[in-house]
PDB file of N, CA and C in Angstrom:
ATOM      1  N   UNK A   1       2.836  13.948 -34.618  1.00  0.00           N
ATOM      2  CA  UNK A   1       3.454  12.752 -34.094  1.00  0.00           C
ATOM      3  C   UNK A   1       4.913  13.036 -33.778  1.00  0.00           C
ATOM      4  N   UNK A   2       5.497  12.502 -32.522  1.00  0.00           N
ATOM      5  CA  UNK A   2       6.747  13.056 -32.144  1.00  0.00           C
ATOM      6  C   UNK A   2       7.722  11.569 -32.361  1.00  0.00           C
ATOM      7  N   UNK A   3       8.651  11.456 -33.034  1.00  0.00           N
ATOM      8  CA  UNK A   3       9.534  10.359 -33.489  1.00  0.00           C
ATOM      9  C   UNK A   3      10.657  10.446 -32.553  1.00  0.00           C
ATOM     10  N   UNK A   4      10.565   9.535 -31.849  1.00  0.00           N
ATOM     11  CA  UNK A   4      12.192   9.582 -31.392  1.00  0.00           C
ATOM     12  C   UNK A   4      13.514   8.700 -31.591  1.00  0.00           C
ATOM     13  N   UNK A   5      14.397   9.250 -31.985  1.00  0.00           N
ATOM     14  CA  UNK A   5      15.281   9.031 -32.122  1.00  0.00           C
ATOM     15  C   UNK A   5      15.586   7.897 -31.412  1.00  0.00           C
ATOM     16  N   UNK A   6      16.298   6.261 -32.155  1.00  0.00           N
ATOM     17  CA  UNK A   6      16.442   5.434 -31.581  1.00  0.00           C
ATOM     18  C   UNK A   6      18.396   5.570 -31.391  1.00  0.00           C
ATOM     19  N   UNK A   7      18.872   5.620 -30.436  1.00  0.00           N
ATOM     20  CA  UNK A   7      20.464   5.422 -30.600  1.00  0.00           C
ATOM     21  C   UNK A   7      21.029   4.134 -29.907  1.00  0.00           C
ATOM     22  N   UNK A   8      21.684   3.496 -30.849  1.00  0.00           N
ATOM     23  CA  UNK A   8      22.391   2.515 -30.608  1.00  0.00           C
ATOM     24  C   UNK A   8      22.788   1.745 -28.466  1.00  0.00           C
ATOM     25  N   UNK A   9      23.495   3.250 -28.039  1.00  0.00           N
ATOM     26  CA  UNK A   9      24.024   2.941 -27.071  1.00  0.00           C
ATOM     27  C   UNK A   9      22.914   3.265 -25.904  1.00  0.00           C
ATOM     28  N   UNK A  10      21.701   3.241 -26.014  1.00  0.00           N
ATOM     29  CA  UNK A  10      20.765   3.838 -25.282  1.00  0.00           C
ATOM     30  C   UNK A  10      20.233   2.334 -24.384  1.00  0.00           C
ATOM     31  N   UNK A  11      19.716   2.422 -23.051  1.00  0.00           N
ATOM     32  CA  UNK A  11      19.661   1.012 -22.679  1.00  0.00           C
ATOM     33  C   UNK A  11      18.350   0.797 -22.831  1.00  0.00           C
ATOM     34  N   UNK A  12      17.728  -0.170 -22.909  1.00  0.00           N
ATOM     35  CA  UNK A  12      16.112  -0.767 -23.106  1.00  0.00           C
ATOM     36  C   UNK A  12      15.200   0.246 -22.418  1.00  0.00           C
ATOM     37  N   UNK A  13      15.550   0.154 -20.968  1.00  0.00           N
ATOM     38  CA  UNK A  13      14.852   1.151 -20.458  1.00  0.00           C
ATOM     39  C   UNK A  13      14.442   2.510 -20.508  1.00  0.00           C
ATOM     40  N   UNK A  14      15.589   2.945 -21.074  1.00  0.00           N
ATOM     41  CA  UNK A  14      15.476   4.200 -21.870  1.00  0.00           C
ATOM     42  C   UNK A  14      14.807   4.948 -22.582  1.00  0.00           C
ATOM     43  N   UNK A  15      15.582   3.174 -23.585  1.00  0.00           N
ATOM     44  CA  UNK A  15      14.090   3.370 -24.992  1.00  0.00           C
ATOM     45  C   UNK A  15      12.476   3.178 -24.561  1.00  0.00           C
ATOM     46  N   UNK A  16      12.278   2.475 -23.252  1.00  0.00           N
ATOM     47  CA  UNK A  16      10.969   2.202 -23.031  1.00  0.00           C
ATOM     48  C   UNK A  16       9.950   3.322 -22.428  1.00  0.00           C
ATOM     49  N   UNK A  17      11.098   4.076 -21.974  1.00  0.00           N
ATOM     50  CA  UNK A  17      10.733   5.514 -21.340  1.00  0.00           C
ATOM     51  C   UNK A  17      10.337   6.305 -22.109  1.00  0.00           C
ATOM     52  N   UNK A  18      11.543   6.271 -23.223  1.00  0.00           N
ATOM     53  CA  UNK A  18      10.942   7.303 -24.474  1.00  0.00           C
ATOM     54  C   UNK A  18       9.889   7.269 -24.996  1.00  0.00           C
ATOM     55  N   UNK A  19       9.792   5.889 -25.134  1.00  0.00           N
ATOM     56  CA  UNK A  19       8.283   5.675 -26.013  1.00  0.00           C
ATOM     57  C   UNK A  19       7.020   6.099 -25.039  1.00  0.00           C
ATOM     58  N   UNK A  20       7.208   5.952 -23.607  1.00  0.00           N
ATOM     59  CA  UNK A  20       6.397   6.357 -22.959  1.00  0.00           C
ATOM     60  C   UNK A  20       6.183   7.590 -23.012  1.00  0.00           C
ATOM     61  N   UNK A  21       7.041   8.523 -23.068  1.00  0.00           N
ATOM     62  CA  UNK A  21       7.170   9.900 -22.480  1.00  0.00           C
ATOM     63  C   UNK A  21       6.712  10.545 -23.927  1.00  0.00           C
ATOM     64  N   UNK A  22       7.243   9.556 -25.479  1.00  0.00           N
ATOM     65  CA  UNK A  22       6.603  10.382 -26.152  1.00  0.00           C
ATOM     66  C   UNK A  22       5.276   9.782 -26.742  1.00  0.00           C
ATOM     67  N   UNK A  23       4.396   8.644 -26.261  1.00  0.00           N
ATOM     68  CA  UNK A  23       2.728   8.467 -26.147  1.00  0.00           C
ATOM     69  C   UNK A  23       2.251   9.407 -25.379  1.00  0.00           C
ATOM     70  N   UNK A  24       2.571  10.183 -24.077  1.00  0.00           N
ATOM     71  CA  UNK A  24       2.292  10.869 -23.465  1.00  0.00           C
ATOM     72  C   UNK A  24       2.104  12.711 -23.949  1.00  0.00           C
ATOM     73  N   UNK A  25       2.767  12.556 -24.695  1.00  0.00           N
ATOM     74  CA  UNK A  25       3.023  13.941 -25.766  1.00  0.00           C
ATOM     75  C   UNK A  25       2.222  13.881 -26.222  1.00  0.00           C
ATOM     76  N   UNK A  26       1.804  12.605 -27.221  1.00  0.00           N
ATOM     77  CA  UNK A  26       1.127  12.812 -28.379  1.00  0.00           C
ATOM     78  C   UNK A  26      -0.593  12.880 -28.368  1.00  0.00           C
ATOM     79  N   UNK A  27      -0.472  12.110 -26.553  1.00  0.00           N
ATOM     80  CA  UNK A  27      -2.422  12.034 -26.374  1.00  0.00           C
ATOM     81  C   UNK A  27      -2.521  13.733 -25.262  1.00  0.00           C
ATOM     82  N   UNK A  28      -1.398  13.878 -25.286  1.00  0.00           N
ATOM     83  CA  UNK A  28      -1.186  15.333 -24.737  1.00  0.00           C
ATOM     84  C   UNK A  28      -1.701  16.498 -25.677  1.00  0.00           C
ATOM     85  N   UNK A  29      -1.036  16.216 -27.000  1.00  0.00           N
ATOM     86  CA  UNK A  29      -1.455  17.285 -28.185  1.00  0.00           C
ATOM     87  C   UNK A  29      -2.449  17.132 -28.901  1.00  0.00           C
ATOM     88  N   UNK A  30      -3.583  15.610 -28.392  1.00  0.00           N
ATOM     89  CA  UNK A  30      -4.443  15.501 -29.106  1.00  0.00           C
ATOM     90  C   UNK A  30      -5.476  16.080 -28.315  1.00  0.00           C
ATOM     91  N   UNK A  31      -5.294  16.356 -27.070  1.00  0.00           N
ATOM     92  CA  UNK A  31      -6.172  16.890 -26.249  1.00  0.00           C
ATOM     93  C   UNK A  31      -6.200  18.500 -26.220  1.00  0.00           C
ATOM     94  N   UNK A  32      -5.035  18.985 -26.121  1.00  0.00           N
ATOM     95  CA  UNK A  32      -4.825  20.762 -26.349  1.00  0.00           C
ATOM     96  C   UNK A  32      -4.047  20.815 -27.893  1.00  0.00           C
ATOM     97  N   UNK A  33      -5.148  20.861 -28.841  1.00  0.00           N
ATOM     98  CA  UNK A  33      -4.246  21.041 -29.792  1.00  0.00           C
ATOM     99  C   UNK A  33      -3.171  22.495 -30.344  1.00  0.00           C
ATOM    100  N   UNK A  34      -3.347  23.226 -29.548  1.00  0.00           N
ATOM    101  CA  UNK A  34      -2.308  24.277 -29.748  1.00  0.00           C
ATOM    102  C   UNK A  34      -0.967  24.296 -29.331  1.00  0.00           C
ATOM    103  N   UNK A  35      -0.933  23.309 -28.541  1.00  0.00           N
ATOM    104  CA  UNK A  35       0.539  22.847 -27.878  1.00  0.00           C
ATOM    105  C   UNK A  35       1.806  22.481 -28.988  1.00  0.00           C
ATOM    106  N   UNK A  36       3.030  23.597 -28.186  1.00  0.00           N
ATOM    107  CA  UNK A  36       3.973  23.800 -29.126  1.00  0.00           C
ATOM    108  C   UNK A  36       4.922  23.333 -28.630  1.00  0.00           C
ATOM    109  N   UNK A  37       5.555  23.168 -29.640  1.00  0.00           N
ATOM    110  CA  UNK A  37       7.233  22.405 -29.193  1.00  0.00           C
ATOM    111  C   UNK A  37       7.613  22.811 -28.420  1.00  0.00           C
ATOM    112  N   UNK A  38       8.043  24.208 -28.113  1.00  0.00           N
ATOM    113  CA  UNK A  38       8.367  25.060 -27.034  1.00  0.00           C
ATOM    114  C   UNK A  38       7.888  24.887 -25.681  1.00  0.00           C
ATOM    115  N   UNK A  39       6.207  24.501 -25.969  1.00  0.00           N
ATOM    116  CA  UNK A  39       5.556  24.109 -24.250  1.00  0.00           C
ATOM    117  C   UNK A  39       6.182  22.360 -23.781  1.00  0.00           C
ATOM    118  N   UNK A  40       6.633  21.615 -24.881  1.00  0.00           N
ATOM    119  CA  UNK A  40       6.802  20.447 -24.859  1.00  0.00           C
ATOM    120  C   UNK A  40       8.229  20.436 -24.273  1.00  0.00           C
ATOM    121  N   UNK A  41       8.800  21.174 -24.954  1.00  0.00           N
ATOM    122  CA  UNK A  41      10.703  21.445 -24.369  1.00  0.00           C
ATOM    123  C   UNK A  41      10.895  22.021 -23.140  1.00  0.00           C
ATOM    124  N   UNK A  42       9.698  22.874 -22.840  1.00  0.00           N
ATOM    125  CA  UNK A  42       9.594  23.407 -21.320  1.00  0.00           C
ATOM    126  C   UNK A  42       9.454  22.350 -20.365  1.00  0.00           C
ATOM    127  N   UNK A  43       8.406  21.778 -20.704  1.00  0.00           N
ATOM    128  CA  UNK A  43       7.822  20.820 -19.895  1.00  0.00           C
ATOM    129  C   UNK A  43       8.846  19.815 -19.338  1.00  0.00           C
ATOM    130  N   UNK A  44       9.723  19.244 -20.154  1.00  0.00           N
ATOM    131  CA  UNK A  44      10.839  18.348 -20.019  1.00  0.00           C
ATOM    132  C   UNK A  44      11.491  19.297 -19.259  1.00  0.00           C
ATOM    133  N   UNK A  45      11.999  20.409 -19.314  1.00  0.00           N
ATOM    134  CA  UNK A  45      13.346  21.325 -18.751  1.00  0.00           C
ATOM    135  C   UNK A  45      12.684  20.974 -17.517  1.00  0.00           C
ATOM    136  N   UNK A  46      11.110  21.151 -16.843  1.00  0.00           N
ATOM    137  CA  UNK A  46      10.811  21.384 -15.660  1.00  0.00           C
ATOM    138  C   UNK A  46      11.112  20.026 -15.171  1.00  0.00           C
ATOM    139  N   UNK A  47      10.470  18.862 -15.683  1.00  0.00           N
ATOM    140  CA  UNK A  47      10.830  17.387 -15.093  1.00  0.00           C
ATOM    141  C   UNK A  47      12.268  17.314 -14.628  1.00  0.00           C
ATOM    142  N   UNK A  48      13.039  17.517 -15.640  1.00  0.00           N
ATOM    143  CA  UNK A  48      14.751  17.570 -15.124  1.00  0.00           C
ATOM    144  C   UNK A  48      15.140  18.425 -13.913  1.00  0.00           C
ATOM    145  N   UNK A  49      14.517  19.408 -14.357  1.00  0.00           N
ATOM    146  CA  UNK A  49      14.972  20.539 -13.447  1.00  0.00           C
ATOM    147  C   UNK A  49      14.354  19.580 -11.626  1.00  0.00           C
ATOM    148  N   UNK A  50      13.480  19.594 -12.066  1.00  0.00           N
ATOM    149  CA  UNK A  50      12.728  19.396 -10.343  1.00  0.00           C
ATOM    150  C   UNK A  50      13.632  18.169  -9.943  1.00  0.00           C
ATOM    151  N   UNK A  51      14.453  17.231 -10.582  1.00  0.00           N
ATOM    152  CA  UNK A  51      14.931  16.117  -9.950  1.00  0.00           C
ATOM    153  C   UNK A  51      16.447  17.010  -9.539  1.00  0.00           C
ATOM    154  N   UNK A  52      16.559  17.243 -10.389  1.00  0.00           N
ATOM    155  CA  UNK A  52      18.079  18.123 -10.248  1.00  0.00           C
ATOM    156  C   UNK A  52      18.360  18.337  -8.693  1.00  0.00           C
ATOM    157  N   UNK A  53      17.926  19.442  -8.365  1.00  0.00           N
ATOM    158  CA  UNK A  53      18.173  20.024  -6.830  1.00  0.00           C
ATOM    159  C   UNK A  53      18.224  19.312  -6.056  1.00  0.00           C
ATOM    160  N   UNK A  54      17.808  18.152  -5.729  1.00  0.00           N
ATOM    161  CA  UNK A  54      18.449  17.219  -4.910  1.00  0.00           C
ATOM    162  C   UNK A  54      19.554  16.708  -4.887  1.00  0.00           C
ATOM    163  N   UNK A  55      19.946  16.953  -5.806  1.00  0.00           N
ATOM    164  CA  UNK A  55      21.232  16.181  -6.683  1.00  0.00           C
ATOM    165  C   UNK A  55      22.198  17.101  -6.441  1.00  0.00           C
ATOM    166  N   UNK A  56      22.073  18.233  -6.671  1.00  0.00           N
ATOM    167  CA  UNK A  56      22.964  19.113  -6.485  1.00  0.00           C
ATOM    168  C   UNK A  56      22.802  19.356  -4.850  1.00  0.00           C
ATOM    169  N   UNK A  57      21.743  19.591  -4.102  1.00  0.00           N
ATOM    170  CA  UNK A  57      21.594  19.116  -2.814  1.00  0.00           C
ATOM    171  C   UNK A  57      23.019  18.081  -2.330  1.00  0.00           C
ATOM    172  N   UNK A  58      23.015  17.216  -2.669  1.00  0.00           N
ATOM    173  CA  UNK A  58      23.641  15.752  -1.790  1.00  0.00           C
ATOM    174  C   UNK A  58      25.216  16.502  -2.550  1.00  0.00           C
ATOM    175  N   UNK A  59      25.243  16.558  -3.776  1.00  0.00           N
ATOM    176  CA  UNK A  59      26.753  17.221  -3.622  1.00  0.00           C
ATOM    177  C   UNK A  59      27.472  18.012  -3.106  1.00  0.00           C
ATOM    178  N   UNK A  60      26.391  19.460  -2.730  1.00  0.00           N
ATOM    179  CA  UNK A  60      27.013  20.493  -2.112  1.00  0.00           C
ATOM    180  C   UNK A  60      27.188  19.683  -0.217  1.00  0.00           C
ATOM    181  N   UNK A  61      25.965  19.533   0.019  1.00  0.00           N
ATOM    182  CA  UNK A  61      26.489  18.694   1.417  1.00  0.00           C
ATOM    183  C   UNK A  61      27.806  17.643   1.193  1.00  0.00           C
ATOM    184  N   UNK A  62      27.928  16.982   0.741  1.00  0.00           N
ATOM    185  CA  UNK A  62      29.040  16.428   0.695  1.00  0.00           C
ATOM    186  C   UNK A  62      30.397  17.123   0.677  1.00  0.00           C
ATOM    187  N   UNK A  63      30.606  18.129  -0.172  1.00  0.00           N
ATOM    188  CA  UNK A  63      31.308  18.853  -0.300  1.00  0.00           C
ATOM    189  C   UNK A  63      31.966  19.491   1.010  1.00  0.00           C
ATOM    190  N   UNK A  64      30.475  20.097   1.673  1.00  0.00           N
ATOM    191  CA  UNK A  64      30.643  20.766   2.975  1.00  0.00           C
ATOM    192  C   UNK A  64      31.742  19.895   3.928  1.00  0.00           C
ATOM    193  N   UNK A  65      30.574  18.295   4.020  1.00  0.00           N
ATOM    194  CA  UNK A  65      31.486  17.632   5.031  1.00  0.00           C
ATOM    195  C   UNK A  65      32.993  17.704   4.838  1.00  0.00           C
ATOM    196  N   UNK A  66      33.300  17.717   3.474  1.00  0.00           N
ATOM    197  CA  UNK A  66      34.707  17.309   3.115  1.00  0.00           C
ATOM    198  C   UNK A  66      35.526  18.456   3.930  1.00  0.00           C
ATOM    199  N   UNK A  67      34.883  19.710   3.654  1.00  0.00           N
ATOM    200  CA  UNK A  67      35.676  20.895   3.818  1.00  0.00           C
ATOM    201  C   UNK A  67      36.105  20.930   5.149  1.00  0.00           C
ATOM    202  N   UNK A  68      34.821  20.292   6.312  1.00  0.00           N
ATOM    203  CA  UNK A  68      34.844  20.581   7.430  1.00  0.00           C
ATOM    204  C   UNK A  68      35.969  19.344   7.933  1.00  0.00           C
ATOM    205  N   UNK A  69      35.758  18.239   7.475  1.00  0.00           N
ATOM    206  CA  UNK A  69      36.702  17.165   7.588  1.00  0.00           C
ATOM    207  C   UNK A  69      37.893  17.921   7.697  1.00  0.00           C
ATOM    208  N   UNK A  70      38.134  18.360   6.296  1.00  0.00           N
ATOM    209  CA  UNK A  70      39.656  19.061   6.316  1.00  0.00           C
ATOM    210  C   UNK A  70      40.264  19.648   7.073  1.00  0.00           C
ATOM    211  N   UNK A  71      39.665  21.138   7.605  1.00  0.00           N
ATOM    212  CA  UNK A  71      39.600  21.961   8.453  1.00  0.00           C
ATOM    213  C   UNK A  71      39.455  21.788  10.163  1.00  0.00           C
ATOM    214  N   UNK A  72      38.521  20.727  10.313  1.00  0.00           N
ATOM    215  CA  UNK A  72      39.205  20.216  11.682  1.00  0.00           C
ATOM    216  C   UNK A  72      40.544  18.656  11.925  1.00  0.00           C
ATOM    217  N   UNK A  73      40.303  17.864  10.458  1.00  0.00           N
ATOM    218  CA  UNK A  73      42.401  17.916  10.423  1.00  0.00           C
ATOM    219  C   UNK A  73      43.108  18.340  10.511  1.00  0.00           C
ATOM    220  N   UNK A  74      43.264  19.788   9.493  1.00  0.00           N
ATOM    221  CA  UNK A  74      44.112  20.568  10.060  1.00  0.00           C
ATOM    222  C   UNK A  74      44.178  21.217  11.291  1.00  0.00           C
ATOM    223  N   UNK A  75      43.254  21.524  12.164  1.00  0.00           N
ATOM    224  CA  UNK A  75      43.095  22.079  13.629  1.00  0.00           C
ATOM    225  C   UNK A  75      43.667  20.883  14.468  1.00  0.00           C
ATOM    226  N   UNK A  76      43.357  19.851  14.155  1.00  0.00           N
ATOM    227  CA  UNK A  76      43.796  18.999  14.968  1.00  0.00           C
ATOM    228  C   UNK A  76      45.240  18.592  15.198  1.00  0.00           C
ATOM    229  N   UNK A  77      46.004  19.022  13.681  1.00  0.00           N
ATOM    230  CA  UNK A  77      47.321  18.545  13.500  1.00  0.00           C
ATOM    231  C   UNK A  77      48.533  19.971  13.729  1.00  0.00           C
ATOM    232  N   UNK A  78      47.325  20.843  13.742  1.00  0.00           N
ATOM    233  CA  UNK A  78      48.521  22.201  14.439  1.00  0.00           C
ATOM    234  C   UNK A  78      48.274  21.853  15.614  1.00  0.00           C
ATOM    235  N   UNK A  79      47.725  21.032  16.366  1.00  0.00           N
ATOM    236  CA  UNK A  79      47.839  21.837  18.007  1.00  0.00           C
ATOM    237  C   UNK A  79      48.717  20.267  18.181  1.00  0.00           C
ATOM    238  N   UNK A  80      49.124  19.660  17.578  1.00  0.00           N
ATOM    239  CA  UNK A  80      50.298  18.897  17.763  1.00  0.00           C
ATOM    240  C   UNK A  80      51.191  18.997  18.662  1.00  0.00           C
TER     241      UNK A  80
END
């Protein structure tokens, strides 16, 4: 059985997730019972991970625009 940690500053939804995510564990390990913490901690790294890159996606583009913003300001303000 996987307990999770309730913290104070966590919002409802959170907590409602957790409880989801860890019912999902637990009819998970009742089905493959060899499943280890380790496949369980993976498993999460991959969920995070796969949302991630988008994320880091929209920042690095952003970034870009900024640079290019900059760079044709400044082109624009030398030929002054």
């Amino acid at each position: 059985m996987i307990v999770v940690p309730v913290r104070t500053n966590a919002s409802p939804t959170a907590l409602e997730l957790a409880q989801r995510i860890s019912s999902t564990v637990e009819q998970f390990e009742r089905e493959r019972p060899g499943t280890t913490r380790d496949d369980i901690r993976q498993a999460l790294r991959i969920v995070i991970s796969d949302r991630a890159p988008f994320t880091r996606w929209k920042v690095m583009l952003i970034a870009l625009l900024a640079a290019l913003f900059a760079v044709l300001a400044a082109y624009l303000i030398s030929k002054r």
